[in-house]
C-alpha atoms as a PDB file:
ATOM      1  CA  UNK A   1      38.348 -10.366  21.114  1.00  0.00           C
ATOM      2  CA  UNK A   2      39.411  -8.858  17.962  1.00  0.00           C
ATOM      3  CA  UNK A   3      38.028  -4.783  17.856  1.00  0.00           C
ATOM      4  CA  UNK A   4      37.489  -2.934  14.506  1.00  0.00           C
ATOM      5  CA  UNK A   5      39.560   0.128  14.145  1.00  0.00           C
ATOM      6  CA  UNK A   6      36.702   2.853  13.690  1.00  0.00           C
ATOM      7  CA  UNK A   7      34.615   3.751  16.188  1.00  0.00           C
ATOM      8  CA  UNK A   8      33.380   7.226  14.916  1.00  0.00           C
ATOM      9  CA  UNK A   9      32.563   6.331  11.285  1.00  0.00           C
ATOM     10  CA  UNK A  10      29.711   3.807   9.341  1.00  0.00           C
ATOM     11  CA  UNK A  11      29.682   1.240   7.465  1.00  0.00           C
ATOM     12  CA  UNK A  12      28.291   0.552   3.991  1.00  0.00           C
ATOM     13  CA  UNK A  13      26.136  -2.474   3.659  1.00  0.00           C
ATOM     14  CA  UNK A  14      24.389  -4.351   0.519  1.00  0.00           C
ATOM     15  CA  UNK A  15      24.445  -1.435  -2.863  1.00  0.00           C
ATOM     16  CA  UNK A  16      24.628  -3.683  -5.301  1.00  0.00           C
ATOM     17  CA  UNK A  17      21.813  -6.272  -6.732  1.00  0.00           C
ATOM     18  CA  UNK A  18      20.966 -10.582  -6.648  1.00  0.00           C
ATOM     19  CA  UNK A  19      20.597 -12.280  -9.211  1.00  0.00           C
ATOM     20  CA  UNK A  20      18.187 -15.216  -9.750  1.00  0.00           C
ATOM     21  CA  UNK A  21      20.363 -17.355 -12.587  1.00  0.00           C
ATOM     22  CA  UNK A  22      17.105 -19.474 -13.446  1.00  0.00           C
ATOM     23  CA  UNK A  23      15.223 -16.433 -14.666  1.00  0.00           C
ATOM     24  CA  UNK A  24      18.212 -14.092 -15.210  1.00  0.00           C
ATOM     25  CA  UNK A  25      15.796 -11.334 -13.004  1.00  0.00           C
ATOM     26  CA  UNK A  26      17.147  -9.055 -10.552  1.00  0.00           C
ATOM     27  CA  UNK A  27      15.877  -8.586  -7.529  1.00  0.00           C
ATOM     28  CA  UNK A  28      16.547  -4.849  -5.930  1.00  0.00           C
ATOM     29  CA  UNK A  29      17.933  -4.291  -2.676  1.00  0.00           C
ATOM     30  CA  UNK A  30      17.626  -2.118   0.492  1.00  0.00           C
ATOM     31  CA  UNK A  31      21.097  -0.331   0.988  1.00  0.00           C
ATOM     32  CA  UNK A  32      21.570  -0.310   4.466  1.00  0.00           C
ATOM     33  CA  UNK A  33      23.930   1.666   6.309  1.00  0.00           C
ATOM     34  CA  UNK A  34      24.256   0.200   9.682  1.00  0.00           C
ATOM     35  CA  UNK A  35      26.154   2.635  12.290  1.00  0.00           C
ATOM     36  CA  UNK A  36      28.528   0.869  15.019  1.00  0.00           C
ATOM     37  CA  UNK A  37      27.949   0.235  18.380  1.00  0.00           C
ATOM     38  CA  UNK A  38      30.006  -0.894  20.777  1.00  0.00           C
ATOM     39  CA  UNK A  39      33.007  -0.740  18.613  1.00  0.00           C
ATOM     40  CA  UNK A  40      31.552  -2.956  16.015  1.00  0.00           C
ATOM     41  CA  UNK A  41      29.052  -3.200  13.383  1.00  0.00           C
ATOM     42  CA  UNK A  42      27.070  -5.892  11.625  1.00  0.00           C
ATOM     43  CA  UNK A  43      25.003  -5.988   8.465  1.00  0.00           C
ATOM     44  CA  UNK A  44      21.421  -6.322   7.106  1.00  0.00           C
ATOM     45  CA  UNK A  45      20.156  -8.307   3.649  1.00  0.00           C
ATOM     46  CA  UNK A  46      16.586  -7.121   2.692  1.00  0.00           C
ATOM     47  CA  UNK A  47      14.799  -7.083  -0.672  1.00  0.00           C
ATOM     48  CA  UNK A  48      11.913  -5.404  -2.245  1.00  0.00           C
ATOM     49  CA  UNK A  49      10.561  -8.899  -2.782  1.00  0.00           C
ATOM     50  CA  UNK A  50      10.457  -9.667   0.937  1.00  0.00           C
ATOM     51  CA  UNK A  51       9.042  -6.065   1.432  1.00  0.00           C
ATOM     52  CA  UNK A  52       6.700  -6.436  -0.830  1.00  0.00           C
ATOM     53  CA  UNK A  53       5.943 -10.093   0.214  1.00  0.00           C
ATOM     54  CA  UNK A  54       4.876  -8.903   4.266  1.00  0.00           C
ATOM     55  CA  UNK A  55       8.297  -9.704   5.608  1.00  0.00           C
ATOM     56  CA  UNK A  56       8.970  -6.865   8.498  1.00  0.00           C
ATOM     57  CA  UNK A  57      11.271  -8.400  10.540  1.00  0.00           C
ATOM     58  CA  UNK A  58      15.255  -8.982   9.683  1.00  0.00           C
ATOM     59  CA  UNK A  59      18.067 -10.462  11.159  1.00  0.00           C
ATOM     60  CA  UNK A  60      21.332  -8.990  11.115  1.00  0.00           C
ATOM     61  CA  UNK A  61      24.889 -10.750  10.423  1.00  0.00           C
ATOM     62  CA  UNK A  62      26.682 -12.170  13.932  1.00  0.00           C
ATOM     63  CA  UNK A  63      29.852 -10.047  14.846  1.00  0.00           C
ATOM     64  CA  UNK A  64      31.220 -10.689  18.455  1.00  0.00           C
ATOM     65  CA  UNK A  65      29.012 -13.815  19.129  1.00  0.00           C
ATOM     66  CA  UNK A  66      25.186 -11.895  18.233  1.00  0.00           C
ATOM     67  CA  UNK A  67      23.285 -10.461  16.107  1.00  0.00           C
ATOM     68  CA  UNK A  68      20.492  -7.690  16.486  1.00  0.00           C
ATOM     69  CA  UNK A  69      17.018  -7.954  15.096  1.00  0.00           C
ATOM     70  CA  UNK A  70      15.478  -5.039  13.074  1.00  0.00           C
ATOM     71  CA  UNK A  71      11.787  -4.562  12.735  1.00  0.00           C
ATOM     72  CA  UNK A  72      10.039  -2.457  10.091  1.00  0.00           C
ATOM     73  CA  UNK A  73       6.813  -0.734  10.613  1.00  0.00           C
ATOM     74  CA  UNK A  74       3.792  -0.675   7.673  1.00  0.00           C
ATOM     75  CA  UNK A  75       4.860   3.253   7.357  1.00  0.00           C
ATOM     76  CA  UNK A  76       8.741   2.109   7.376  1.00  0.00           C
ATOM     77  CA  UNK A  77       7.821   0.253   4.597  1.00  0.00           C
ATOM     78  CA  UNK A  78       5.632   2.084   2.181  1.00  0.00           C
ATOM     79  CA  UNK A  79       8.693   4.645   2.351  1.00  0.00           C
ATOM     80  CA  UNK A  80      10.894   2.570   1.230  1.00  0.00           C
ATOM     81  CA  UNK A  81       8.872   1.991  -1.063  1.00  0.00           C
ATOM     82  CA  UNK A  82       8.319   5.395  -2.235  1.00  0.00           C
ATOM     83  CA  UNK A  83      11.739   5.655  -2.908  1.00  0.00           C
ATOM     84  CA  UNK A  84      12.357   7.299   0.563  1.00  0.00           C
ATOM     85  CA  UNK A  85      14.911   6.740   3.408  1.00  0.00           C
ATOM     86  CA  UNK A  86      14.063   5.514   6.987  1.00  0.00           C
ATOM     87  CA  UNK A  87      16.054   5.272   9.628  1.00  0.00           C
ATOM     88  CA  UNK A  88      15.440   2.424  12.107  1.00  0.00           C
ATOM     89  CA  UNK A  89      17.212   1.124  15.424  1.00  0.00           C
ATOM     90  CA  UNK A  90      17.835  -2.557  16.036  1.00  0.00           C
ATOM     91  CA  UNK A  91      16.499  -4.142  19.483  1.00  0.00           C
ATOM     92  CA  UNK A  92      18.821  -4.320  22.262  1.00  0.00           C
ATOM     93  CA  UNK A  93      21.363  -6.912  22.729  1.00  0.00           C
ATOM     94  CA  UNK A  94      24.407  -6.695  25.177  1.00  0.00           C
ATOM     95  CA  UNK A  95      23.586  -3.209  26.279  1.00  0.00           C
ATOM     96  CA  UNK A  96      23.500  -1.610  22.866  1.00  0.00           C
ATOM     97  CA  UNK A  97      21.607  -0.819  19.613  1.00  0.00           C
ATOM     98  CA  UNK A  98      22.862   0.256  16.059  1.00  0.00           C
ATOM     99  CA  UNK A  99      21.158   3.157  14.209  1.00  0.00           C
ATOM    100  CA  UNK A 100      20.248   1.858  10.543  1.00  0.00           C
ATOM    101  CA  UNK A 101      19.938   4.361   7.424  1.00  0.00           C
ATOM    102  CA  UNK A 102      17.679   2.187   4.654  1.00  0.00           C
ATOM    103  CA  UNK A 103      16.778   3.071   0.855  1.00  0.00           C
ATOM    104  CA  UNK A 104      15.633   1.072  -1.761  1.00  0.00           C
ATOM    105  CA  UNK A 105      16.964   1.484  -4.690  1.00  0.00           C
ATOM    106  CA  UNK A 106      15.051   0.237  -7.375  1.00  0.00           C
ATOM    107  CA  UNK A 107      16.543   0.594 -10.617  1.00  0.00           C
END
């Protein structure tokens, strides 16, 4: 099993934006900075069109064979929505968590 080299540092998930090519719209984005765990880290998609939509639960990417599941609250939300950041933990898998840093940025 292959290890990543940091341990001590983050990593920088999702800053830039989608694109729907059949309406040339963007769609803004949640930065997420999800902090590793374990020795690894995963990553986190989430859009202001699924926040805004009632979507407040999100999967994460699979490193080492799983993936975490990170659930917003209504307050989590309407923060993000304000423009603010939140800072949420995923649930429990394999004895660990990862501490998430979110923002929208809505440009």
């Amino acid at each position: 099993m292959t290890r990543f080299p940091f341990s001590g540092i983050f990593f920088l998930v999702i800053m830039s934006f989608s694109s729907c090519a059949s309406e040339n719209q963007s769609f803004p984005l949640v930065q997420a900075i999800v902090f590793p765990s374990n020795d690894h880290t995963h990553e986190v998609l989430i859009t202001k069109e699924e926040l805004l939509q009632g979507k407040r639960s999100f999967e994460t990417s699979e490193t080492f064979g799983h993936r975490h599941q990170v659930d917003l609250k209504e307050l989590d939300v309407i923060l993000l929505l304000r423009g603010l950041q939140v800072e949420v933990e995923t649930n429990e898998v394999l004895n660990h968590k990862h501490k998430l840093e979110l923002r929208l940025f809505d440009f």
